[in-house]
Protein backbone atom coordinates (compact mmCIF):
# COMPACT_ATOMS: atom_id res chain seq x y z
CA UNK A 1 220.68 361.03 183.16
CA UNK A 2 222.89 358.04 182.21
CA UNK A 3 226.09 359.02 180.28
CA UNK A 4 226.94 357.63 177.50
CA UNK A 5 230.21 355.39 176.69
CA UNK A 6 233.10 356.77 175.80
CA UNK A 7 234.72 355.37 172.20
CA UNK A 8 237.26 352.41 172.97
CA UNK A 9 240.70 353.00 172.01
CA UNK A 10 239.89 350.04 169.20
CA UNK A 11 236.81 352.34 168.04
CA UNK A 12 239.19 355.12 167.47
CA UNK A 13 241.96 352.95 165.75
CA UNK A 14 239.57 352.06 163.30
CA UNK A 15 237.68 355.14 162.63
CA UNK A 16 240.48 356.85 162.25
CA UNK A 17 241.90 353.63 159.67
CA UNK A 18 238.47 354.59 157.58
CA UNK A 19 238.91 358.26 157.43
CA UNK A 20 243.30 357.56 156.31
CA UNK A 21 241.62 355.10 153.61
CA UNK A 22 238.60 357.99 152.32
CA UNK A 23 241.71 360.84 151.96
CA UNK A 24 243.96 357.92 150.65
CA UNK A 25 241.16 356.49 147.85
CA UNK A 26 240.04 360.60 147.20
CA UNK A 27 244.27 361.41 146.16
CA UNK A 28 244.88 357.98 144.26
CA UNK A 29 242.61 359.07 141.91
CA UNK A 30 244.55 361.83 141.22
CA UNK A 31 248.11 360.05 140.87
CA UNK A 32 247.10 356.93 138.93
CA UNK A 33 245.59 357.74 135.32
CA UNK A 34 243.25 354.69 134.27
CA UNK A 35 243.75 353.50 130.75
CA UNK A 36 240.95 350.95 130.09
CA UNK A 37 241.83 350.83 126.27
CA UNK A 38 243.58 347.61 126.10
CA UNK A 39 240.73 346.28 128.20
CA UNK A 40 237.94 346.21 125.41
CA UNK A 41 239.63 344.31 122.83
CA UNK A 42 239.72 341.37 125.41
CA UNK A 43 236.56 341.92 126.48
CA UNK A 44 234.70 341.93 123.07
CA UNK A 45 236.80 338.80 122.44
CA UNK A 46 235.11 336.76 125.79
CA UNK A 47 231.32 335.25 125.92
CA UNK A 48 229.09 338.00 127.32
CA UNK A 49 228.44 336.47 130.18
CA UNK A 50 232.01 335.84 131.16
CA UNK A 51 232.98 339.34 129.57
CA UNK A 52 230.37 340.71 131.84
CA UNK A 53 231.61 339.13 135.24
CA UNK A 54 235.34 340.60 134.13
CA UNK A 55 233.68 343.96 133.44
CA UNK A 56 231.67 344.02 136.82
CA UNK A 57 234.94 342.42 138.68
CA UNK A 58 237.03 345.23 137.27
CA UNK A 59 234.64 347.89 138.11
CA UNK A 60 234.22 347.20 141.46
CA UNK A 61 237.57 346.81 142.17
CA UNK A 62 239.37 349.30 140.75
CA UNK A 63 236.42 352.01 141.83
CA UNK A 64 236.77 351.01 145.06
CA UNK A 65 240.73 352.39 145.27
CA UNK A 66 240.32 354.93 142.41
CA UNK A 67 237.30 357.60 143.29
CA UNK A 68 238.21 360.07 140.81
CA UNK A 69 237.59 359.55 137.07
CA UNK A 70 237.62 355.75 137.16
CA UNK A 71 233.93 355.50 136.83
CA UNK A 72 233.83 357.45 133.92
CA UNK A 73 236.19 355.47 132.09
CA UNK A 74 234.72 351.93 133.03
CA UNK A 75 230.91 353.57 131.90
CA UNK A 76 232.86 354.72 128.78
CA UNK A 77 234.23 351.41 127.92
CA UNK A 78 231.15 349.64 128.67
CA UNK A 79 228.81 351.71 126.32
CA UNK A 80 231.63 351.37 124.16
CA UNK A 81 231.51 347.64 124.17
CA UNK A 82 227.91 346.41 125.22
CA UNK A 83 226.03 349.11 123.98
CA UNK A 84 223.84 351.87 126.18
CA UNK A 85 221.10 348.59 127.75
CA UNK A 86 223.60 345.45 128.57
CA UNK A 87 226.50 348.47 130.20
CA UNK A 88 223.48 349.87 132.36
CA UNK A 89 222.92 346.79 133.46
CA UNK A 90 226.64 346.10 134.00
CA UNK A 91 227.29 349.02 135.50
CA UNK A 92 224.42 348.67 138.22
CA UNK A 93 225.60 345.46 139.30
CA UNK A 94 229.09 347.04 140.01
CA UNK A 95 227.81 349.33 141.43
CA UNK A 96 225.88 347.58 144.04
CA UNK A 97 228.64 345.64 144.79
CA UNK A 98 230.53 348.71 145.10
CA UNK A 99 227.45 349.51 148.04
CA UNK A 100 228.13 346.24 149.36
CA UNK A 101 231.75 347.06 149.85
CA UNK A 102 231.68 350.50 151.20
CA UNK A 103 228.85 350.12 153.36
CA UNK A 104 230.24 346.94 155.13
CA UNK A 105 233.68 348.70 155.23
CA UNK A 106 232.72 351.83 156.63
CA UNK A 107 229.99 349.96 159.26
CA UNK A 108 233.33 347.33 160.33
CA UNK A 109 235.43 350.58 160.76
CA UNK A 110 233.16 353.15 161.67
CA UNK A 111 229.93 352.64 163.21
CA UNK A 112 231.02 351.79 166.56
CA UNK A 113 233.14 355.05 166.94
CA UNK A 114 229.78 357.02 165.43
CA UNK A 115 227.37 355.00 167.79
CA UNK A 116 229.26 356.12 170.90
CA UNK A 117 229.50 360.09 169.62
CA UNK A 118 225.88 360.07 169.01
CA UNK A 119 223.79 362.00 171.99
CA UNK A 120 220.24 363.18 172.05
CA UNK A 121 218.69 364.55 169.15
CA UNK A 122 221.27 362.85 167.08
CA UNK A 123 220.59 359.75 168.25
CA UNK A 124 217.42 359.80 167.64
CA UNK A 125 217.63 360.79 164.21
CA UNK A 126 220.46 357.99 163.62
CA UNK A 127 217.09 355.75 165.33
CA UNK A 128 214.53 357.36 162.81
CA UNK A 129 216.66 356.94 159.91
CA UNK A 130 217.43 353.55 160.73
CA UNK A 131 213.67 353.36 160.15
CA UNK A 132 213.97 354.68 156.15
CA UNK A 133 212.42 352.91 153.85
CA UNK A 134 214.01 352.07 150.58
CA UNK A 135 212.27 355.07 148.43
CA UNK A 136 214.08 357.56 150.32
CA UNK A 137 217.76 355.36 149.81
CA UNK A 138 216.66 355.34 146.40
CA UNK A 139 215.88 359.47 146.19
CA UNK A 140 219.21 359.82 147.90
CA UNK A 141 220.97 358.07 144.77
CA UNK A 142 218.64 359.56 141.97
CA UNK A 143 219.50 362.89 142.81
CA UNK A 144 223.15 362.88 143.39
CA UNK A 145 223.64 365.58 145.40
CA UNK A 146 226.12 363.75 147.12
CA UNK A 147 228.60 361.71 145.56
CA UNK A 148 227.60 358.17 146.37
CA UNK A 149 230.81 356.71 147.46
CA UNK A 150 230.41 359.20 150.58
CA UNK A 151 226.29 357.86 150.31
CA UNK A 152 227.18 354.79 150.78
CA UNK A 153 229.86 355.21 153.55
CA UNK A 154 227.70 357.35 155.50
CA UNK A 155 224.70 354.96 155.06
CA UNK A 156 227.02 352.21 156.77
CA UNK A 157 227.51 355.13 159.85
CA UNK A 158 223.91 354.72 160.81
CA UNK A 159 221.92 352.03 161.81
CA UNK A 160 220.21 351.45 158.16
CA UNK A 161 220.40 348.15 157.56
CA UNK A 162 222.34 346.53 154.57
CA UNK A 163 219.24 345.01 153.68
């Protein structure tokens, strides 16, 4: 039976950098309170198109440090100021940027430390999974069971493809 490697010290480092910056993003969101108020004026004052590039920008920036209640407030202010069909769309886009970010983030940081814990059964599941087609990504987000900021850090833990 051949053994498998152990998890470089680098591996380590940066797993354990991922799981500081998950507690850290989890506890901003309790110290900084997120006033987007003075935000829709200036949006409602741009084009739509820029507006809607500043709106996306925002999102995905600002959810990507702030977990807690952020989200709300940016879905909020966009239904406030696009209406319920232009924010969807808005807020989708952030929000698959947001999947862009925490995936890569969490694969750069993580995957290497997971890949080398991984025996047996669990590696073949991490194989199987890898093979998952897009309907059962997209089940996983329809029903939140779990938040998706964790979805989409634990997607970037297995071999799933970004694609």
């Amino acid at each position: 039976m051949q053994s498998l490697p152990k998890s470089s010290p680098s591996a380590i480092i940066k797993f354990t950098i991922l799981l500081i910056l998950i507690v850290l993003f989890i506890f901003l969101g309790q110290w900084i309170h997120l006033n987007v108020e003075p935000y829709v004026n200036v949006l409602r004052e741009m084009p739509l198109v820029l507006s809607g590039i500043v709106f996306v920008l925002l999102y995905t920036v600002v959810t990507f440090f702030i977990w807690i209640g952020s989200k709300d407030a940016f879905r909020i202010t966009a239904a406030y100021v696009y209406g319920p069909w232009i924010s969807t769309i808005f807020v989708w886009i952030a929000e698959l940027c947001n999947l862009v970010v925490l995936f890569s983030l969490s694969r750069k940081l993580g995957r290497d430390f997971v890949e080398n814990k991984l025996k047996g059964k669990q590696r073949r599941w991490d194989e199987s999974l890898a093979k998952t087609g897009v309907g059962w990504i997209f089940l996983f987000k329809f029903f939140p069971i779990i938040p998706f900021r964790f979805l989409d850090l634990g997607f970037g833990l297995t071999k799933i493809s970004l694609k």
